[in-house]
N, C-alpha and C. Protein backbone atom coordinates (compact mmCIF):
# COMPACT_ATOMS: atom_id res chain seq x y z
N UNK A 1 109.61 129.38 66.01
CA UNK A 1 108.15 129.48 65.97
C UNK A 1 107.72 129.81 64.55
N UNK A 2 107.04 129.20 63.84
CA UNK A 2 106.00 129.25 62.39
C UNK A 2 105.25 130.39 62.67
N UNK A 3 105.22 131.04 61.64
CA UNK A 3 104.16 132.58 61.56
C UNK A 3 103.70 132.61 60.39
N UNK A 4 102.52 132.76 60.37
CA UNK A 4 101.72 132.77 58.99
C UNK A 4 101.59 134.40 59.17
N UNK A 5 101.84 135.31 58.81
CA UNK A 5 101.90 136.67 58.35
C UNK A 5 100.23 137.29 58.12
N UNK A 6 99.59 138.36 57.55
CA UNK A 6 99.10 138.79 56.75
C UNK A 6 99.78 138.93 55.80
N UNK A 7 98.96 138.53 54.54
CA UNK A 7 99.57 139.14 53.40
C UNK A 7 99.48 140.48 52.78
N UNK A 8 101.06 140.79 52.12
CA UNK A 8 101.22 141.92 51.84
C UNK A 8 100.22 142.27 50.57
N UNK A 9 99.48 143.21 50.06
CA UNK A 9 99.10 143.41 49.15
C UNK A 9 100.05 143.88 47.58
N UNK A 10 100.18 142.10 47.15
CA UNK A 10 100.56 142.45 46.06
C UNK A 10 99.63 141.50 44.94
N UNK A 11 100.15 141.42 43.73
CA UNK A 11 99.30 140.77 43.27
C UNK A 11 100.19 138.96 42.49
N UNK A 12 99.55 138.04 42.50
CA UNK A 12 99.94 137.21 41.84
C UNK A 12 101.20 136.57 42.36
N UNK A 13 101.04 136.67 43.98
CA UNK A 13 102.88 136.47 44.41
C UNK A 13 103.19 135.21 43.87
N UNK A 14 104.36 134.98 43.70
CA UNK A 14 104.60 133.59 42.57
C UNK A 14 104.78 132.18 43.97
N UNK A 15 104.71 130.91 43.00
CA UNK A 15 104.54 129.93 44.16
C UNK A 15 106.20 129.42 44.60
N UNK A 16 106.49 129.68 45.63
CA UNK A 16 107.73 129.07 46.30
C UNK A 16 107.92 127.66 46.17
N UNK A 17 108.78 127.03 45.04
CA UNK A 17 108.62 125.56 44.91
C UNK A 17 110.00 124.82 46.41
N UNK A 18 110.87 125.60 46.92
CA UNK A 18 111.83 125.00 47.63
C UNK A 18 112.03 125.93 48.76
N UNK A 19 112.40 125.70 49.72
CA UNK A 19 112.63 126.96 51.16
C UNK A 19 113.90 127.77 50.52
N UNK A 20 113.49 129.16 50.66
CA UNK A 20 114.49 129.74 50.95
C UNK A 20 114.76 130.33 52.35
N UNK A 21 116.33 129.58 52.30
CA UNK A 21 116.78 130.02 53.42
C UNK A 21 118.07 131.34 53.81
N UNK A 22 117.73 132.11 54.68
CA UNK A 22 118.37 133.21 54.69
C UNK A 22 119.27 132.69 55.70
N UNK A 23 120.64 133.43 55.20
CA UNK A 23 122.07 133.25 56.07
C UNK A 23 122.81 134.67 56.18
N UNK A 24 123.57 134.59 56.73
CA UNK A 24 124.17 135.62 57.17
C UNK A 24 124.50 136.17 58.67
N UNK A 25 125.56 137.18 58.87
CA UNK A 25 125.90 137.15 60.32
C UNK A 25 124.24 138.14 60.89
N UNK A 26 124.83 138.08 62.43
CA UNK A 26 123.40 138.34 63.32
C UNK A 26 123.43 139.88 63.13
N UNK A 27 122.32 140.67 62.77
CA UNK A 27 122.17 141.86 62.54
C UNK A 27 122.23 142.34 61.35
N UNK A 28 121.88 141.40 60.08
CA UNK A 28 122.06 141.37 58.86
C UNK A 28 120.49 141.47 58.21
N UNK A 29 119.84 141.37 59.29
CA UNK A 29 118.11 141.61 58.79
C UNK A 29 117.48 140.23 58.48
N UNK A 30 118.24 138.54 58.95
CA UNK A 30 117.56 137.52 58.25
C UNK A 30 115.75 137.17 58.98
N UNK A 31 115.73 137.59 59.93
CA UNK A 31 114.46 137.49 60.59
C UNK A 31 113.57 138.38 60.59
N UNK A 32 113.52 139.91 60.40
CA UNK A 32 112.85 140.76 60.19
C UNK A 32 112.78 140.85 58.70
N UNK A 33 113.64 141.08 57.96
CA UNK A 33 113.17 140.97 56.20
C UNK A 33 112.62 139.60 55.95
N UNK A 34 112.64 138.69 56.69
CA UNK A 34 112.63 137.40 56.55
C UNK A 34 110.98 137.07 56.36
N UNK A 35 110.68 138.07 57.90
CA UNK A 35 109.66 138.21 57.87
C UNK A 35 108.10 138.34 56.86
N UNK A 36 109.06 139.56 56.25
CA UNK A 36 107.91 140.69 54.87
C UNK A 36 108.08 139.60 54.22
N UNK A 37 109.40 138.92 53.56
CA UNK A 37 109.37 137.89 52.78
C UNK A 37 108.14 136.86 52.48
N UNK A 38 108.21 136.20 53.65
CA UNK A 38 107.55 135.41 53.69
C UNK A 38 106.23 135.73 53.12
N UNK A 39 105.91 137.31 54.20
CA UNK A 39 104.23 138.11 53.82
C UNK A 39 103.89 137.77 52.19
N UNK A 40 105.06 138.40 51.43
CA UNK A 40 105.07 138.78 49.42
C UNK A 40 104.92 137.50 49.36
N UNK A 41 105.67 136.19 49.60
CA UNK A 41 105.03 135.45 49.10
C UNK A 41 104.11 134.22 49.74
N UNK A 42 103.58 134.83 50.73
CA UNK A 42 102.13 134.19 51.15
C UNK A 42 102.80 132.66 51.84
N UNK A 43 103.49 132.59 52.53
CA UNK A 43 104.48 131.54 53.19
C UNK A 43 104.48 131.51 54.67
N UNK A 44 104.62 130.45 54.87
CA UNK A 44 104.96 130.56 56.74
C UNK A 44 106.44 130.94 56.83
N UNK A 45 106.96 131.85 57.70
CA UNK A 45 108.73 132.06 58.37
C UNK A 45 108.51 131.61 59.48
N UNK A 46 109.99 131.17 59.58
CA UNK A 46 110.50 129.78 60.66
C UNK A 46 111.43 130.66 60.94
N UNK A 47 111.68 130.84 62.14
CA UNK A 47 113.38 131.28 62.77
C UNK A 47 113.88 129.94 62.89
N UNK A 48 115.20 129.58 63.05
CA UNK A 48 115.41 128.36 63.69
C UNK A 48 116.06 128.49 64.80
N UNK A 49 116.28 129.39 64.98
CA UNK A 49 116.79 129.63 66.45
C UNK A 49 115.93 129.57 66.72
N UNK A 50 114.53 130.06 67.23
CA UNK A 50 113.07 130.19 67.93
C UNK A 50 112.73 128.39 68.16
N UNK A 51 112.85 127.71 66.63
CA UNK A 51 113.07 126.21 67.13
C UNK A 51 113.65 125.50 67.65
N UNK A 52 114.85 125.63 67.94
CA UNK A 52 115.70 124.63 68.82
C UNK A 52 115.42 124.93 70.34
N UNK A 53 115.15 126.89 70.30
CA UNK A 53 114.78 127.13 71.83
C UNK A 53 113.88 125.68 72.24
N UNK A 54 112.50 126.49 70.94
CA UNK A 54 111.62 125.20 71.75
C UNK A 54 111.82 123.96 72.04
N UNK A 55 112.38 123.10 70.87
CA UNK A 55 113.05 121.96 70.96
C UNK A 55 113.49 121.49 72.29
N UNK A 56 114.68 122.71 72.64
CA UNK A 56 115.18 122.38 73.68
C UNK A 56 115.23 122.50 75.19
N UNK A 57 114.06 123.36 75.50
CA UNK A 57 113.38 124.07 76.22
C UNK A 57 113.93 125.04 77.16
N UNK A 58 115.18 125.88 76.35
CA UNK A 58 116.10 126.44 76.62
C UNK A 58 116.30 127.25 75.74
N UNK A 59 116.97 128.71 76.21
CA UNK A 59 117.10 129.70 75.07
C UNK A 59 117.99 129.52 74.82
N UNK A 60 119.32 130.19 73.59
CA UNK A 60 120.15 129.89 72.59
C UNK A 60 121.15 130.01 74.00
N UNK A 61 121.18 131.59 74.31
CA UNK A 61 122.46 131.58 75.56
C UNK A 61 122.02 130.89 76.35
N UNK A 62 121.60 129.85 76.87
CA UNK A 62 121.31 128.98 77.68
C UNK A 62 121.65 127.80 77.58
N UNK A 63 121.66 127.26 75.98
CA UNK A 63 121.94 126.16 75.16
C UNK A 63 123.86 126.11 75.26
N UNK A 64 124.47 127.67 74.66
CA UNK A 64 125.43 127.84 74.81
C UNK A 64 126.29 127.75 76.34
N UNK A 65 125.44 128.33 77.34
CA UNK A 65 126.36 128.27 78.63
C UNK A 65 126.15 126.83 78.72
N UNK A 66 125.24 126.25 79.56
CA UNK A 66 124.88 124.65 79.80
C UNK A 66 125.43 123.59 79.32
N UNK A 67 125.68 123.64 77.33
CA UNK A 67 125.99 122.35 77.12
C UNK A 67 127.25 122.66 76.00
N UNK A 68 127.27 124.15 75.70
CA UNK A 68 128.48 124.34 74.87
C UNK A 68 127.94 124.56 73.38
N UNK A 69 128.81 125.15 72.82
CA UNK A 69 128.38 125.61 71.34
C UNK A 69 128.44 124.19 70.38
N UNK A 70 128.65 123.23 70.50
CA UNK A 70 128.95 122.43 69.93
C UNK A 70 127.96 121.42 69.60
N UNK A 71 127.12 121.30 71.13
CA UNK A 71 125.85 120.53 71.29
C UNK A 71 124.92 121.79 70.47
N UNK A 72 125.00 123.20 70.83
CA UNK A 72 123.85 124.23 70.07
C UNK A 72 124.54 123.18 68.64
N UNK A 73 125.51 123.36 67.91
CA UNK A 73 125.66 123.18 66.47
C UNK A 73 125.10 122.12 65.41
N UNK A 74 124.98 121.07 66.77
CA UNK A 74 124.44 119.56 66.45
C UNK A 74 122.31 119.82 66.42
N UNK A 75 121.93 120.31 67.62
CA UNK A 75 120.82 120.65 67.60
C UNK A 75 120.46 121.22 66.34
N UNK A 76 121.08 122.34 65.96
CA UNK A 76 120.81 123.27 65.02
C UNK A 76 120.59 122.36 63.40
N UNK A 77 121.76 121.74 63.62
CA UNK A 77 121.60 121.06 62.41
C UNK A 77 120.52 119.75 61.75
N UNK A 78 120.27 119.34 63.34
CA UNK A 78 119.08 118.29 63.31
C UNK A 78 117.39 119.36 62.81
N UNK A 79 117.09 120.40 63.51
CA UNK A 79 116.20 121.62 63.39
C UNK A 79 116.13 121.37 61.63
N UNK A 80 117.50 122.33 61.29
CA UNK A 80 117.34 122.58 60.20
C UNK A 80 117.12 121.89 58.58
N UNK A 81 117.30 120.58 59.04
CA UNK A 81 117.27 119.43 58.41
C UNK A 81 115.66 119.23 58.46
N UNK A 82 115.05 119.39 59.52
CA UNK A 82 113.71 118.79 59.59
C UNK A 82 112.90 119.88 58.72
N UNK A 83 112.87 121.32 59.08
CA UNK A 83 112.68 122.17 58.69
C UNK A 83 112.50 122.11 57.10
N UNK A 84 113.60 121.82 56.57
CA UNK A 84 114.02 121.91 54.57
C UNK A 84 112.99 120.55 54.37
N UNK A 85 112.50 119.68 54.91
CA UNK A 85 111.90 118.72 54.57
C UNK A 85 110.31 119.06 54.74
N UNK A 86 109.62 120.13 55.44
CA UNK A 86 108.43 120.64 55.23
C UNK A 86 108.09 121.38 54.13
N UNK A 87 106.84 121.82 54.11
CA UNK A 87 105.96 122.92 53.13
C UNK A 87 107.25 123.86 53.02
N UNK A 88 107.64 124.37 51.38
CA UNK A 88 108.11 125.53 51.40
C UNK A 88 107.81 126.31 52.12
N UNK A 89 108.71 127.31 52.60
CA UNK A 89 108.87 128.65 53.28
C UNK A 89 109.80 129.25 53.50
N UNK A 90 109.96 130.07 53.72
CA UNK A 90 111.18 131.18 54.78
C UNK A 90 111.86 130.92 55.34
N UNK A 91 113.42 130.71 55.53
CA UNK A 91 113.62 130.06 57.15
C UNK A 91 114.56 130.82 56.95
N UNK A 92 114.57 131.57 58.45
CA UNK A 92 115.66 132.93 58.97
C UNK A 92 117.19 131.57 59.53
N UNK A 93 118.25 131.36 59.27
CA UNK A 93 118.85 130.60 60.14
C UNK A 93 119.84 131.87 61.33
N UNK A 94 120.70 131.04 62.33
CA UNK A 94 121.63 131.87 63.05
C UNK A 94 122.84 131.66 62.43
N UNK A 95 123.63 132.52 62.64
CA UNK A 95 124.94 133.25 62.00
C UNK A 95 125.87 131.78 61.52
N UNK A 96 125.83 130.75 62.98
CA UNK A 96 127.15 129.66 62.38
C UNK A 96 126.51 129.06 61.72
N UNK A 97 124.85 128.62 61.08
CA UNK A 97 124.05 127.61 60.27
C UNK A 97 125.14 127.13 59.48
N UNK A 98 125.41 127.97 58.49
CA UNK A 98 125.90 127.64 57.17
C UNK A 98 127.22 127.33 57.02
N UNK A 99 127.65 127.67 58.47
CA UNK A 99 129.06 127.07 58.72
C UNK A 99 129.38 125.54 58.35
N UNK A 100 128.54 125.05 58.69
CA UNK A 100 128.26 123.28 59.26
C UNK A 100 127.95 122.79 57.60
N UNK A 101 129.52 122.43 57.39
CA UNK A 101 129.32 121.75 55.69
C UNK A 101 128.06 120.62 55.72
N UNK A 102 127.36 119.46 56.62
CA UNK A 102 126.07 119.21 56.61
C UNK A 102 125.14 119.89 56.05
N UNK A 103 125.31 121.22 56.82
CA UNK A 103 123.80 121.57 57.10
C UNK A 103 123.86 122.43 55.44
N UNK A 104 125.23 122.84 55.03
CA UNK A 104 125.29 123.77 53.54
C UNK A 104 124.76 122.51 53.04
N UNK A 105 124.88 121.40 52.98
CA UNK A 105 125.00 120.19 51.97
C UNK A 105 123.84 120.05 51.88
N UNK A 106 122.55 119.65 52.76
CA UNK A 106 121.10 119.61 52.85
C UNK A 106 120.26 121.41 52.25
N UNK A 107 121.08 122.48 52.64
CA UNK A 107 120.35 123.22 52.33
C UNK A 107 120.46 123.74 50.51
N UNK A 108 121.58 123.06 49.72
CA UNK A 108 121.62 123.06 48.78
C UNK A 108 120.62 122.08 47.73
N UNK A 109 120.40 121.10 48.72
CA UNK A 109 119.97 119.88 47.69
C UNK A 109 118.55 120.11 47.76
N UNK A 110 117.69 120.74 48.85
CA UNK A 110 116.13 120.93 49.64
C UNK A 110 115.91 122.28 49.85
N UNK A 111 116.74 123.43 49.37
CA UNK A 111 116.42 124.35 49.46
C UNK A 111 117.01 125.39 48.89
N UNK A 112 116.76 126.91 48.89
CA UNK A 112 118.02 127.61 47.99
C UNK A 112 118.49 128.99 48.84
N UNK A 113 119.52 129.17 48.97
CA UNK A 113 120.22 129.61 49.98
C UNK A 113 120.70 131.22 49.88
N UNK A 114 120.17 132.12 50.30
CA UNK A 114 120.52 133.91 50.39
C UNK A 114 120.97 134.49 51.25
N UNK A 115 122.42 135.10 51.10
CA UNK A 115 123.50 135.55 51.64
C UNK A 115 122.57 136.86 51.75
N UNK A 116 122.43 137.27 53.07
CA UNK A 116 122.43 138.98 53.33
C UNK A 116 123.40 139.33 53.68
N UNK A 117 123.98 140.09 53.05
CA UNK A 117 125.91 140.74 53.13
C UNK A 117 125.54 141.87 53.23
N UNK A 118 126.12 142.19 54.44
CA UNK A 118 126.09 143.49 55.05
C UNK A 118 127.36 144.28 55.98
N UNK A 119 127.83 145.12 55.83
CA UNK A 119 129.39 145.21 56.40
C UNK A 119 129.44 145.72 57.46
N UNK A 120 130.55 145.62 58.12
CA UNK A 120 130.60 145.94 60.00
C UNK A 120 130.18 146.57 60.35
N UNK A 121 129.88 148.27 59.88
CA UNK A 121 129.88 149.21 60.51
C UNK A 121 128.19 148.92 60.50
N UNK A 122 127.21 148.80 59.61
CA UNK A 122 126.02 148.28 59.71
C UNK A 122 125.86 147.34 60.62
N UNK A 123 126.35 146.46 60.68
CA UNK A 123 126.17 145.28 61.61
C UNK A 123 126.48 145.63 63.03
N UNK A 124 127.42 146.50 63.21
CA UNK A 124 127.37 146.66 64.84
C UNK A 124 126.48 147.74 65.09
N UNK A 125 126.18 148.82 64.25
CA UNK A 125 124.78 149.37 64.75
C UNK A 125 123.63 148.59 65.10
N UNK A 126 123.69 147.66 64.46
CA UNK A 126 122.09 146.42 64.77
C UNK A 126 122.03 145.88 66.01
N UNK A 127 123.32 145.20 66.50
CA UNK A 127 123.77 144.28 67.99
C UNK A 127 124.10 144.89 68.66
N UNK A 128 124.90 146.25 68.83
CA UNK A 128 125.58 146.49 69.60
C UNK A 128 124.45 146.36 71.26
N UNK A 129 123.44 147.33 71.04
CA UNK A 129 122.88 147.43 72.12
C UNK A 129 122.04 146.39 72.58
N UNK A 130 121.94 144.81 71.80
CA UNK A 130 120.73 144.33 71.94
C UNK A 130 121.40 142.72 72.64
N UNK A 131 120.79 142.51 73.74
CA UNK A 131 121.38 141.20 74.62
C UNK A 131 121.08 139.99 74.08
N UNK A 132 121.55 138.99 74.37
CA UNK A 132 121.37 137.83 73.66
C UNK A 132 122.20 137.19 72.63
N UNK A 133 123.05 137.60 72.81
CA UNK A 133 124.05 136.96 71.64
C UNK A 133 125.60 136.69 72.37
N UNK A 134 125.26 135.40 72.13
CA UNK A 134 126.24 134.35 73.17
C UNK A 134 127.75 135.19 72.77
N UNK A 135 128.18 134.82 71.74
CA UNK A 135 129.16 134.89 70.67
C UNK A 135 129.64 136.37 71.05
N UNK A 136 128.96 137.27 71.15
CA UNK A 136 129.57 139.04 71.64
C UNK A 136 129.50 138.86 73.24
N UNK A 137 129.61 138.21 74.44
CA UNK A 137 129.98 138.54 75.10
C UNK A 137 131.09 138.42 75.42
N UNK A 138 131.94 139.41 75.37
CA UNK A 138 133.95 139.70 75.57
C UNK A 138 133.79 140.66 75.63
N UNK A 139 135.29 140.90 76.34
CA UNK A 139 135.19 142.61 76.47
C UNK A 139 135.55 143.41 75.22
N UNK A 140 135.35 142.91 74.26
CA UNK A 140 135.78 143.75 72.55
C UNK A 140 134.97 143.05 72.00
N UNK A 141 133.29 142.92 72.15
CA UNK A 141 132.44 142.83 71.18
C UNK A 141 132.37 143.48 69.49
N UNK A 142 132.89 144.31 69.30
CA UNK A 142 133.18 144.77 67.91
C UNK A 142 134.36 144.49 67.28
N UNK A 143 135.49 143.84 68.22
CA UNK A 143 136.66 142.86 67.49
C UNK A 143 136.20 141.64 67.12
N UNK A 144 135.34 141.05 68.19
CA UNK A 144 134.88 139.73 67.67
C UNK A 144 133.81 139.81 66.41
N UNK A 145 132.87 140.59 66.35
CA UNK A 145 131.67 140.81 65.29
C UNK A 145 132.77 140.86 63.97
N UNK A 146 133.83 141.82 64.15
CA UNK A 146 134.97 141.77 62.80
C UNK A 146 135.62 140.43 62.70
N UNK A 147 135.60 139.69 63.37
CA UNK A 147 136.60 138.27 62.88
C UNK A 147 135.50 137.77 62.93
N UNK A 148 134.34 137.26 62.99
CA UNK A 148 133.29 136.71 62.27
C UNK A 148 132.93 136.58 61.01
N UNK A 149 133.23 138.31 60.82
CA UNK A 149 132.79 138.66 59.16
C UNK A 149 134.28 137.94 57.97
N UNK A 150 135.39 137.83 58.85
CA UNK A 150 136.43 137.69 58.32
C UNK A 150 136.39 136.35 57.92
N UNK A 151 135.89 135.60 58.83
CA UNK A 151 135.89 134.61 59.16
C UNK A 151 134.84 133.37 57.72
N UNK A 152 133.73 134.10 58.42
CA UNK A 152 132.78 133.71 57.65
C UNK A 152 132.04 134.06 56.40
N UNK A 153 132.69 134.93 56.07
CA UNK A 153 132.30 135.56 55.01
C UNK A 153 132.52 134.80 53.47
N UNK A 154 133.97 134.44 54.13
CA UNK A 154 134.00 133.66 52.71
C UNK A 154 133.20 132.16 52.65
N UNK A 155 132.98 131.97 53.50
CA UNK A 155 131.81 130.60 53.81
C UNK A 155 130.07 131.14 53.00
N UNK A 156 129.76 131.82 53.66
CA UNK A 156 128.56 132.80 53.06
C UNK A 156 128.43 132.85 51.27
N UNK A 157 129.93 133.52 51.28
CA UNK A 157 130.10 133.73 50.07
C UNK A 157 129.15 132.62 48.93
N UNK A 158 129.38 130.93 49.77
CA UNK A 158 128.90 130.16 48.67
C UNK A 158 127.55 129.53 48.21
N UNK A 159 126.42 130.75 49.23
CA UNK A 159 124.96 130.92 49.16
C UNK A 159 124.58 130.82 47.23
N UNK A 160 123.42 130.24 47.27
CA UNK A 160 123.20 130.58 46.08
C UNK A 160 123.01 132.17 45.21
N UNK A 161 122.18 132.71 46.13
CA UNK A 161 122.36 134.32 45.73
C UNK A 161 122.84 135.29 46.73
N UNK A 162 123.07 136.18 46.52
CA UNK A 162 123.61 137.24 47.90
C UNK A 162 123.21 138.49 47.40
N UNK A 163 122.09 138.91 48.45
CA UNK A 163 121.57 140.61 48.35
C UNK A 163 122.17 141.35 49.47
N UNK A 164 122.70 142.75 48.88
CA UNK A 164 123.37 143.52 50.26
C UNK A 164 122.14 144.15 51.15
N UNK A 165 122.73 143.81 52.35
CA UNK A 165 121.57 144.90 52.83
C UNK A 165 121.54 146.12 53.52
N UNK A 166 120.96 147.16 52.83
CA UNK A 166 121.36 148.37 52.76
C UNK A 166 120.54 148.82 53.89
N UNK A 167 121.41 150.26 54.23
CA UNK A 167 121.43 151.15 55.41
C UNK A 167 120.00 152.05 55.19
N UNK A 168 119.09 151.68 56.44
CA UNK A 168 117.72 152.53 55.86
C UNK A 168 116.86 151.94 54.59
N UNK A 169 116.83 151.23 54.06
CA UNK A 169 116.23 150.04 53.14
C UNK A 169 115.37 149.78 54.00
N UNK A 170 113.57 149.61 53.80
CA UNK A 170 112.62 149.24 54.70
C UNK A 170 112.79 147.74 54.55
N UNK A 171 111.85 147.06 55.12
CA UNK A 171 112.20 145.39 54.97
C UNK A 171 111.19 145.11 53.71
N UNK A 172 110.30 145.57 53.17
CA UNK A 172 109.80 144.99 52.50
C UNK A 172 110.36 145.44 51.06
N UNK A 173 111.28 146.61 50.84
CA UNK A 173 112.26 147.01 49.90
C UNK A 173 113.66 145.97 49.77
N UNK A 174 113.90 145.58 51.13
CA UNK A 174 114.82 144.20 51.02
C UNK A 174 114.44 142.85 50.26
N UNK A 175 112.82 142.43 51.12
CA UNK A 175 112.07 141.70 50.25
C UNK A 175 112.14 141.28 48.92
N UNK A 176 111.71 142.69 48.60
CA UNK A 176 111.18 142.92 46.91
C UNK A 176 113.03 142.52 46.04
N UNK A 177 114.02 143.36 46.52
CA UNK A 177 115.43 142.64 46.40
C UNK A 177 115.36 141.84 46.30
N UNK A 178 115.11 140.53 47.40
CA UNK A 178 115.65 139.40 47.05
C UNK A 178 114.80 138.20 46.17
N UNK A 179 113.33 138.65 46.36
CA UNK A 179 112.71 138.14 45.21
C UNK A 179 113.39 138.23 43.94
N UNK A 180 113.98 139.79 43.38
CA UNK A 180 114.45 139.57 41.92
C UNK A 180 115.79 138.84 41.84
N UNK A 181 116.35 139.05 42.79
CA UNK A 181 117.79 138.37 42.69
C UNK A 181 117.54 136.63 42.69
N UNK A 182 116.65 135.93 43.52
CA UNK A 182 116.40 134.92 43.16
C UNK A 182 115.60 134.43 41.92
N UNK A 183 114.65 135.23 41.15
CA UNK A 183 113.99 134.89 39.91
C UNK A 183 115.42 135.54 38.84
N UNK A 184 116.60 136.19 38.95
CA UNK A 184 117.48 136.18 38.20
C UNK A 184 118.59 134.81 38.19
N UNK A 185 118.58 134.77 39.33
CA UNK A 185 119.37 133.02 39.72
C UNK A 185 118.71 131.51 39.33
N UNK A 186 117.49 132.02 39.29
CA UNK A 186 116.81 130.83 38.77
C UNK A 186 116.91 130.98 37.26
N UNK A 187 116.96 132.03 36.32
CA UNK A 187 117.00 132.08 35.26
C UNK A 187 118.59 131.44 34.48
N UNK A 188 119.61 131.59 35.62
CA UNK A 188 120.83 130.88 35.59
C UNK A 188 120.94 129.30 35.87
N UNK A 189 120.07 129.00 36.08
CA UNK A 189 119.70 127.31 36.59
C UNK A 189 119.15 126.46 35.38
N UNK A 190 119.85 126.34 34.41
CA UNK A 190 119.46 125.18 33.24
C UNK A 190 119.17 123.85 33.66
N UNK A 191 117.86 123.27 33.61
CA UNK A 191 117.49 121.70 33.71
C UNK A 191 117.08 121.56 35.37
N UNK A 192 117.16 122.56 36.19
CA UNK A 192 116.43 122.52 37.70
C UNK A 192 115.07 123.40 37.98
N UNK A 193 114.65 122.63 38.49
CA UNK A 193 113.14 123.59 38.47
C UNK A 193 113.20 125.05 39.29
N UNK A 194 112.60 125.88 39.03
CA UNK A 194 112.95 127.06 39.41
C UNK A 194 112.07 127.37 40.87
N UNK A 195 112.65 128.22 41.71
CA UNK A 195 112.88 128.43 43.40
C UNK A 195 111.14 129.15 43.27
N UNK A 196 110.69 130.00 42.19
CA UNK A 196 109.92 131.17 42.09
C UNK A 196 109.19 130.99 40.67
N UNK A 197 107.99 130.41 41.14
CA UNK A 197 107.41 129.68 39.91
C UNK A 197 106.36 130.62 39.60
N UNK A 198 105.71 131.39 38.59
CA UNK A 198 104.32 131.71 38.16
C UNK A 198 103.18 130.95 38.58
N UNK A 199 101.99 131.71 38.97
CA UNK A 199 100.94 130.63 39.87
C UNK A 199 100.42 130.61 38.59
């Protein structure tokens, strides 16, 4: 679902020339910081999980029991493809997005890509108690959340920027993070137009 925010009161937020898209495992803050994000810089946020639900007129564990993670992976990637081809904005993705060398391949060329790296013991405080997440139901939900990170981490790793996200950090202090880390990454980008332009 698209959310146009209120905007945060700042001044002069700069113009978003390409989507940034947030990655990272589930409980890493990509939809709630994702959120403020968007607010600072005056943008619509997209979950894409929230889209394929609709898409598919089925929720994610629903997508997963019914037709298998495989059909979710294909959906996801059609979503997210359509998505990088609209109005800049925000887009929160789910944990395997960036798995899917496709979907890294489109989100490199149409958009610019932020690792929220955040480590286990954070991350299972976020999920542990909260339903809906296909992927943790086993009876050792915090073995599996650890071979995820193991897993995928080094996949993540090859985001264009990566902000940690810290314990007790409000979201709009995450925000303000990843704004500078991306106007420092763009300053590393010789001959490409930059993600975070001056209005």
């Amino acid at each position: 679902m698209i959310e146009r925010p209120a905007p945060l009161p700042v001044t002069c937020a700069p113009r978003l020339t390409r989507t940034l898209v947030l990655v990272g495992l589930m409980g890493a803050g990509k939809t709630s910081v994702g959120k403020r994000l968007a607010q600072l810089l005056e943008v619509d946020f997209t979950d894409s999980d929230a889209e394929i639900e609709r898409a598919a007129g089925m929720t994610v564990p629903e997508i997963f029991a019914r037709l298998g993670e495989a059909a979710f992976r294909d959906g996801e990637r059609r979503v997210i493809s359509r998505l990088l081809a609209e109005r800049p904005g925000v887009l929160a993705t789910g944990g395997g997005a960036f798995l899917e060398p496709r979907t890294r391949e489109e989100i490199a060329v149409h958009g610019t890509s932020v690792w929220l790296r955040a480590d286990l013991a954070l991350l299972w405080d976020r999920v542990r108690d909260r339903p809906g997440r296909p992927l943790l139901q086993a009876p050792d939900p915090r073995a599996v959340l650890s071979d995820l990170l193991d897993r995928r981490y080094p996949i993540y790793a090859s985001a264009d920027v990566v902000v940690d996200s810290q314990r007790g950090a409000s979201h709009e202090a995450m925000a303000r993070a990843i704004v500078e880390a991306v106007h420092a990454w763009d300053a590393t980008q010789a001959g490409r137009q930059p993600t975070l332009e001056a209005r």
